[in-house]
PDB file of N, CA and C in Angstrom:
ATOM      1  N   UNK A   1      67.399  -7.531   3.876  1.00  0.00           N
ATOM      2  CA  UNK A   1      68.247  -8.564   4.438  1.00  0.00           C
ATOM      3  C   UNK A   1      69.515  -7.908   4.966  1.00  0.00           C
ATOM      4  N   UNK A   2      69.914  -8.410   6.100  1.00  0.00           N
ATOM      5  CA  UNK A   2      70.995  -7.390   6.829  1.00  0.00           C
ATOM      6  C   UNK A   2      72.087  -8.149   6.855  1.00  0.00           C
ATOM      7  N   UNK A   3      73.583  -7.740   6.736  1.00  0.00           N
ATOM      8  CA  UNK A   3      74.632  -8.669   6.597  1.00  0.00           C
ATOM      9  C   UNK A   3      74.812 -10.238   7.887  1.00  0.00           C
ATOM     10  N   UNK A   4      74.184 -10.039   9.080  1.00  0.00           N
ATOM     11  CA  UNK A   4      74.325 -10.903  10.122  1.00  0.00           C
ATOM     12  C   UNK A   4      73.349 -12.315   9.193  1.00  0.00           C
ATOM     13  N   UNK A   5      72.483 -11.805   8.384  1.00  0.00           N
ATOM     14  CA  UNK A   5      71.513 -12.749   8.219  1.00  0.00           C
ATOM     15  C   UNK A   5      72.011 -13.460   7.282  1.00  0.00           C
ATOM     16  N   UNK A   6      73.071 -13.166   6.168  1.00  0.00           N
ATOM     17  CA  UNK A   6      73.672 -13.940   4.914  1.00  0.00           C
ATOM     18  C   UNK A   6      75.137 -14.545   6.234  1.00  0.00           C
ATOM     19  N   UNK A   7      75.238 -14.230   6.962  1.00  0.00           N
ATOM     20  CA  UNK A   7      76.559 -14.772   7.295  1.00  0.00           C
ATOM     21  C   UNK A   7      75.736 -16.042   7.995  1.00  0.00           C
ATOM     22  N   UNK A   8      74.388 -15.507   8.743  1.00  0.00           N
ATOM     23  CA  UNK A   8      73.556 -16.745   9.630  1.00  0.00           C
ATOM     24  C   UNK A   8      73.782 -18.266   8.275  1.00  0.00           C
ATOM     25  N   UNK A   9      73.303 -17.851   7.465  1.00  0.00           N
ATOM     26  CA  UNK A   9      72.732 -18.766   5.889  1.00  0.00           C
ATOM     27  C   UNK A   9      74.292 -19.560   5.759  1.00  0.00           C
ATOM     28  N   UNK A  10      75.350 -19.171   5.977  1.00  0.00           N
ATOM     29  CA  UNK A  10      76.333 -19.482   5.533  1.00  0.00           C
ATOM     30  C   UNK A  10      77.158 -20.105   6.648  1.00  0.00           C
ATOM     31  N   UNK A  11      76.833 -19.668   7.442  1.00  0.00           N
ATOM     32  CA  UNK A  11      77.329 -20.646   8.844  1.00  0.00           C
ATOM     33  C   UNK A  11      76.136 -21.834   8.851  1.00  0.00           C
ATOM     34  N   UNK A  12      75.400 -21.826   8.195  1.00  0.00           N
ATOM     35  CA  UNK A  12      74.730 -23.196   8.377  1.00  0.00           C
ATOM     36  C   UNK A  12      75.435 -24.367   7.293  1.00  0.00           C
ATOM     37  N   UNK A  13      75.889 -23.702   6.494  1.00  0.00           N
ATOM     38  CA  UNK A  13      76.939 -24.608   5.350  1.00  0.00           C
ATOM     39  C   UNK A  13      78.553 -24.739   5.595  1.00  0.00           C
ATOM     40  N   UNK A  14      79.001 -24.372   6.519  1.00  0.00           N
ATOM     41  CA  UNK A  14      80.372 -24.435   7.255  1.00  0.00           C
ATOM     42  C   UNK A  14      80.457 -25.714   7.464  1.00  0.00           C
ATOM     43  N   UNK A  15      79.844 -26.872   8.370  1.00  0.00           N
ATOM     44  CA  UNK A  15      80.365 -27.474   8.670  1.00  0.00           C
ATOM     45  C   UNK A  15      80.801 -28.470   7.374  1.00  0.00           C
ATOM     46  N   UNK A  16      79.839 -28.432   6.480  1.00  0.00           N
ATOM     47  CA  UNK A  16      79.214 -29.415   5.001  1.00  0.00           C
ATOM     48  C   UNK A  16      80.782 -28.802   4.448  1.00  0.00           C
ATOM     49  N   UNK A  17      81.061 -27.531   3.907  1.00  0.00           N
ATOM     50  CA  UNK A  17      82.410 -27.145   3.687  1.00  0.00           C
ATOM     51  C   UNK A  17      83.484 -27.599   4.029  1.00  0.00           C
ATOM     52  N   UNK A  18      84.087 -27.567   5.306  1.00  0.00           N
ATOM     53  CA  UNK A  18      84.638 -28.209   6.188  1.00  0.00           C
ATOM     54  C   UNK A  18      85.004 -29.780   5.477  1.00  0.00           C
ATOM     55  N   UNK A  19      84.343 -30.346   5.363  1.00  0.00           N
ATOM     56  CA  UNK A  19      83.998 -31.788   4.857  1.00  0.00           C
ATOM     57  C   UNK A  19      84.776 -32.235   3.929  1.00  0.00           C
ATOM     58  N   UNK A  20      84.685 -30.710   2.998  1.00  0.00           N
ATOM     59  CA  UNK A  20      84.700 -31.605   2.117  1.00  0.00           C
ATOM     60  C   UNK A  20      86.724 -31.769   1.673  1.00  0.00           C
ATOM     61  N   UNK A  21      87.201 -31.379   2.865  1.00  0.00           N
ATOM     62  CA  UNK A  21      88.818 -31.419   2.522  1.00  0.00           C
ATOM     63  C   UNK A  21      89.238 -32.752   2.629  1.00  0.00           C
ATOM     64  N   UNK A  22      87.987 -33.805   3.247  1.00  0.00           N
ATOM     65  CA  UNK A  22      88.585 -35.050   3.665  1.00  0.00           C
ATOM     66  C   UNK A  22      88.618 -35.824   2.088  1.00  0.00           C
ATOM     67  N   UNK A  23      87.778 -35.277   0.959  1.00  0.00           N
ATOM     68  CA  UNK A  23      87.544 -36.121  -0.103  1.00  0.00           C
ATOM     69  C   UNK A  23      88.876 -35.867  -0.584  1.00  0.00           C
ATOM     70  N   UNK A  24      89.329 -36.853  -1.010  1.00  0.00           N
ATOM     71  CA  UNK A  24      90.900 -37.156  -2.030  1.00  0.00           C
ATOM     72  C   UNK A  24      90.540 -37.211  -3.402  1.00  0.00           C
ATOM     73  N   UNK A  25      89.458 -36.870  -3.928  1.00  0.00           N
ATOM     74  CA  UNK A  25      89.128 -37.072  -5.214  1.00  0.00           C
ATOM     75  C   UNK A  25      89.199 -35.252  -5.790  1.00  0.00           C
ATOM     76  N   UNK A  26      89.743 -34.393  -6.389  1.00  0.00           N
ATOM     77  CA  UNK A  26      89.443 -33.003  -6.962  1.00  0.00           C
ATOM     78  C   UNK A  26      87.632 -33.083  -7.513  1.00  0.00           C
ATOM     79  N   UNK A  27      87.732 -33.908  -8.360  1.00  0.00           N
ATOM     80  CA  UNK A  27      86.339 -33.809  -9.229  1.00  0.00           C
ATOM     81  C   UNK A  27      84.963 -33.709  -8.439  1.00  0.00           C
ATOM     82  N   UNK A  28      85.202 -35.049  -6.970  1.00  0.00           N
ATOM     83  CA  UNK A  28      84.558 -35.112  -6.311  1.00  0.00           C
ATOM     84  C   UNK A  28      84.127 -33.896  -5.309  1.00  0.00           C
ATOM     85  N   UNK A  29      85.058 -33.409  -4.921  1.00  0.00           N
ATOM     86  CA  UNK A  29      85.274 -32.145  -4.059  1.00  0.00           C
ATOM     87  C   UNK A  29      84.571 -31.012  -4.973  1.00  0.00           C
ATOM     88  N   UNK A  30      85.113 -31.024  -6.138  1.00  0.00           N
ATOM     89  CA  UNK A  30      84.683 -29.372  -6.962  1.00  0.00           C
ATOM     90  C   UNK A  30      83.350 -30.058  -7.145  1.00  0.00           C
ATOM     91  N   UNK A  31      82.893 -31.119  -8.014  1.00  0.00           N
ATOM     92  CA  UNK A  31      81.227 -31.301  -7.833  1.00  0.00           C
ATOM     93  C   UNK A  31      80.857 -30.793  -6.860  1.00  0.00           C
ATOM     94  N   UNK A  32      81.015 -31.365  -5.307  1.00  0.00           N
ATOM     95  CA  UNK A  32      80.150 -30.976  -4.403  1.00  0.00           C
ATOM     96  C   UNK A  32      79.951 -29.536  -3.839  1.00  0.00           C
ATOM     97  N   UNK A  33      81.692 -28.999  -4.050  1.00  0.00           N
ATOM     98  CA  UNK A  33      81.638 -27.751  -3.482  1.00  0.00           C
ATOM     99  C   UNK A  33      80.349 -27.152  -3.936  1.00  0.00           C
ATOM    100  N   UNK A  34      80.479 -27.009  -5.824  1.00  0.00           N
ATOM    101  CA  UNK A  34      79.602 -26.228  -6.721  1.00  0.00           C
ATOM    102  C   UNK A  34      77.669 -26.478  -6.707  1.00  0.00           C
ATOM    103  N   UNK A  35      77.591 -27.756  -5.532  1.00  0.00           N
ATOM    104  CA  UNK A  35      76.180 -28.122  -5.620  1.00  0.00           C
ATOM    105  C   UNK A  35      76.314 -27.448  -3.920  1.00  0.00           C
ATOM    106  N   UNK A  36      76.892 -27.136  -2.962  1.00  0.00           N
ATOM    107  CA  UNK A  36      76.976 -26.511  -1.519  1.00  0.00           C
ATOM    108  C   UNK A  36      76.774 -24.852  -2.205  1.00  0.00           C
ATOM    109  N   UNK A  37      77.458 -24.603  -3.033  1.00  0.00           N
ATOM    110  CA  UNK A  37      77.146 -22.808  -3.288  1.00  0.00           C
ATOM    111  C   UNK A  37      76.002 -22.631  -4.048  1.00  0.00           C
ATOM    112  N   UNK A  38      75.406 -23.488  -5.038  1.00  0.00           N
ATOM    113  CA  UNK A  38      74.418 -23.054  -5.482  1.00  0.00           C
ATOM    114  C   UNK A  38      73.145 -23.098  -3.958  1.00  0.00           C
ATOM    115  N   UNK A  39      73.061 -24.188  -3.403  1.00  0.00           N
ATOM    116  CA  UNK A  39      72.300 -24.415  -2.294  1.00  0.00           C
ATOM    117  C   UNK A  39      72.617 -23.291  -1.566  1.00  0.00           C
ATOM    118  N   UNK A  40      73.836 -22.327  -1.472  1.00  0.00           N
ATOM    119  CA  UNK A  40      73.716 -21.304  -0.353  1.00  0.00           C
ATOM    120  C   UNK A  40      72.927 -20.311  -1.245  1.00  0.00           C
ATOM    121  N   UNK A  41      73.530 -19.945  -2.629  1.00  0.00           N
ATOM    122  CA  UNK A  41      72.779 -18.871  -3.152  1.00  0.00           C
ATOM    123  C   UNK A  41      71.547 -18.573  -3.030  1.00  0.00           C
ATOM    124  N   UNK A  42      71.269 -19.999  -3.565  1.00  0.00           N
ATOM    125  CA  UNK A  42      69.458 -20.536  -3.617  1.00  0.00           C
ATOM    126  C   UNK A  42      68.697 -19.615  -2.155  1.00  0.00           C
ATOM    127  N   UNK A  43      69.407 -19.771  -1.211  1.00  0.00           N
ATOM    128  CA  UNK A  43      68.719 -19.727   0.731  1.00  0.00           C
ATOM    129  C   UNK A  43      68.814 -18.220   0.521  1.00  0.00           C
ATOM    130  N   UNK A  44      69.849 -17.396  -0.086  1.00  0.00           N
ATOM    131  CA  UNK A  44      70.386 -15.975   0.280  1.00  0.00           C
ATOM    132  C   UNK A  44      69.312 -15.329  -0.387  1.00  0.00           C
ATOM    133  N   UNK A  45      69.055 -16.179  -1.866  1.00  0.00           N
ATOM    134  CA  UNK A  45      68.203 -15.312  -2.653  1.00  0.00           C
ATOM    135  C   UNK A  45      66.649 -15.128  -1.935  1.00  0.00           C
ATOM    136  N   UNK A  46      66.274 -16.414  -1.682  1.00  0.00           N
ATOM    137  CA  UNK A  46      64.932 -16.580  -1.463  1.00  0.00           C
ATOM    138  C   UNK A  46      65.145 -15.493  -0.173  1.00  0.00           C
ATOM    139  N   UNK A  47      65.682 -15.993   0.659  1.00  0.00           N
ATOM    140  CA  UNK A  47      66.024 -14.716   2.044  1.00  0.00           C
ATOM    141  C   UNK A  47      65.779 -13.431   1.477  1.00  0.00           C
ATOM    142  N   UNK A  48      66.742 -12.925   1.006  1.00  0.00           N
ATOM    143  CA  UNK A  48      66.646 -11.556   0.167  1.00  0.00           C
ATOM    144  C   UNK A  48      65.123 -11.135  -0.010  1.00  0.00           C
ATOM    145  N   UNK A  49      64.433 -11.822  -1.174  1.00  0.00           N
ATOM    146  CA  UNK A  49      63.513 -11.175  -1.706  1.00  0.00           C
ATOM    147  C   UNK A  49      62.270 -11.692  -0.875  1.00  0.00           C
ATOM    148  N   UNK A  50      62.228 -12.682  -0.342  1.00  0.00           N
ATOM    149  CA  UNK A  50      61.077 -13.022   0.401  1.00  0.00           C
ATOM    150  C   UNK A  50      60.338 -14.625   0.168  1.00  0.00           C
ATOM    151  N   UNK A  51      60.180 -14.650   1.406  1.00  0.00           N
ATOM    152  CA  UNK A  51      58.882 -15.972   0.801  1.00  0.00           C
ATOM    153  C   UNK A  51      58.459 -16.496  -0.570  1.00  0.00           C
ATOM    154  N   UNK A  52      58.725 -17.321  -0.722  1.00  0.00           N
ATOM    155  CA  UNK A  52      57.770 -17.929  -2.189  1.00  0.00           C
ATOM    156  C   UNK A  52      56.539 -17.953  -1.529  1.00  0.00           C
ATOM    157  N   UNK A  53      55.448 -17.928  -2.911  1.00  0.00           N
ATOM    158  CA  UNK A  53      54.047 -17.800  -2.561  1.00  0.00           C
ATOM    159  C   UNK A  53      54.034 -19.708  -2.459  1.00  0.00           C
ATOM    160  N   UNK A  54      53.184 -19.777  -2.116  1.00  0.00           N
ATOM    161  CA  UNK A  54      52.745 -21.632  -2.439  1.00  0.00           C
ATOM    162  C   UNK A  54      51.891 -21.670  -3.320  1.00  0.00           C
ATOM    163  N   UNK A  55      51.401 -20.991  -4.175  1.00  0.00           N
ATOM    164  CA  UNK A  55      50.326 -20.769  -5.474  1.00  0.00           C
ATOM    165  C   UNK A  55      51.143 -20.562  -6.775  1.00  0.00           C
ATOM    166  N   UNK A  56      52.059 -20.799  -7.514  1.00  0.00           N
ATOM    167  CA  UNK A  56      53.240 -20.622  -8.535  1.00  0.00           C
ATOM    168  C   UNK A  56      52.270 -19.425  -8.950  1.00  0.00           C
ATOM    169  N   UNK A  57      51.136 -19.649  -8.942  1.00  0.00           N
ATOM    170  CA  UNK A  57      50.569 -18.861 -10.288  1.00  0.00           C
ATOM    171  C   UNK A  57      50.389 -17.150  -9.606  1.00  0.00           C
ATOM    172  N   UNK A  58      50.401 -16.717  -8.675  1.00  0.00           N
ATOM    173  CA  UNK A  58      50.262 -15.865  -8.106  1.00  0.00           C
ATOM    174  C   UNK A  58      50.973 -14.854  -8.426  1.00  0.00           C
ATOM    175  N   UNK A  59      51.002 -13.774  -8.840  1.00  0.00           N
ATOM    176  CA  UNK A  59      52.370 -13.124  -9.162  1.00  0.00           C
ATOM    177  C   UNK A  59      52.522 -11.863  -7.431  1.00  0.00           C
ATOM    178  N   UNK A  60      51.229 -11.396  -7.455  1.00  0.00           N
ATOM    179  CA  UNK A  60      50.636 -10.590  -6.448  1.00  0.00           C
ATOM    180  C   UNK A  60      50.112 -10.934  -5.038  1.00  0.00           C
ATOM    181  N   UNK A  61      49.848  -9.808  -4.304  1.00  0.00           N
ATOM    182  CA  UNK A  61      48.740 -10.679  -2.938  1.00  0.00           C
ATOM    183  C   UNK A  61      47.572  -9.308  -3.017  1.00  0.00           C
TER     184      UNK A  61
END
């Protein structure tokens, strides 16, 4: 995975970021921020290492 491709992943969550300065609530804001970064991690990781199989049970090909 090459650095253009985690910045691609993360410019797709900019605008959702962005957003969230309009909420007047802290709690509301830090909830969501913390459910927007796990959702980026989630994209970077799977990116990173590759495809999930669609067979859970598969460990191999």
């Amino acid at each position: 995975m090459e650095k253009k491709d985690v910045i691609k992943i993360a410019e797709e969550k900019w605008p959702e970021l962005r957003a969230l300065k309009a909420l007047e609530n802290f709690y509301e804001y830090e909830k969501r921020f913390e459910e927007l970064w796990l959702e980026l991690g989630r994209k970077v990781l799977e990116a990173s290492i590759s495809e999930p199989s669609k067979d859970h049970r598969i460990k191999k090909k």
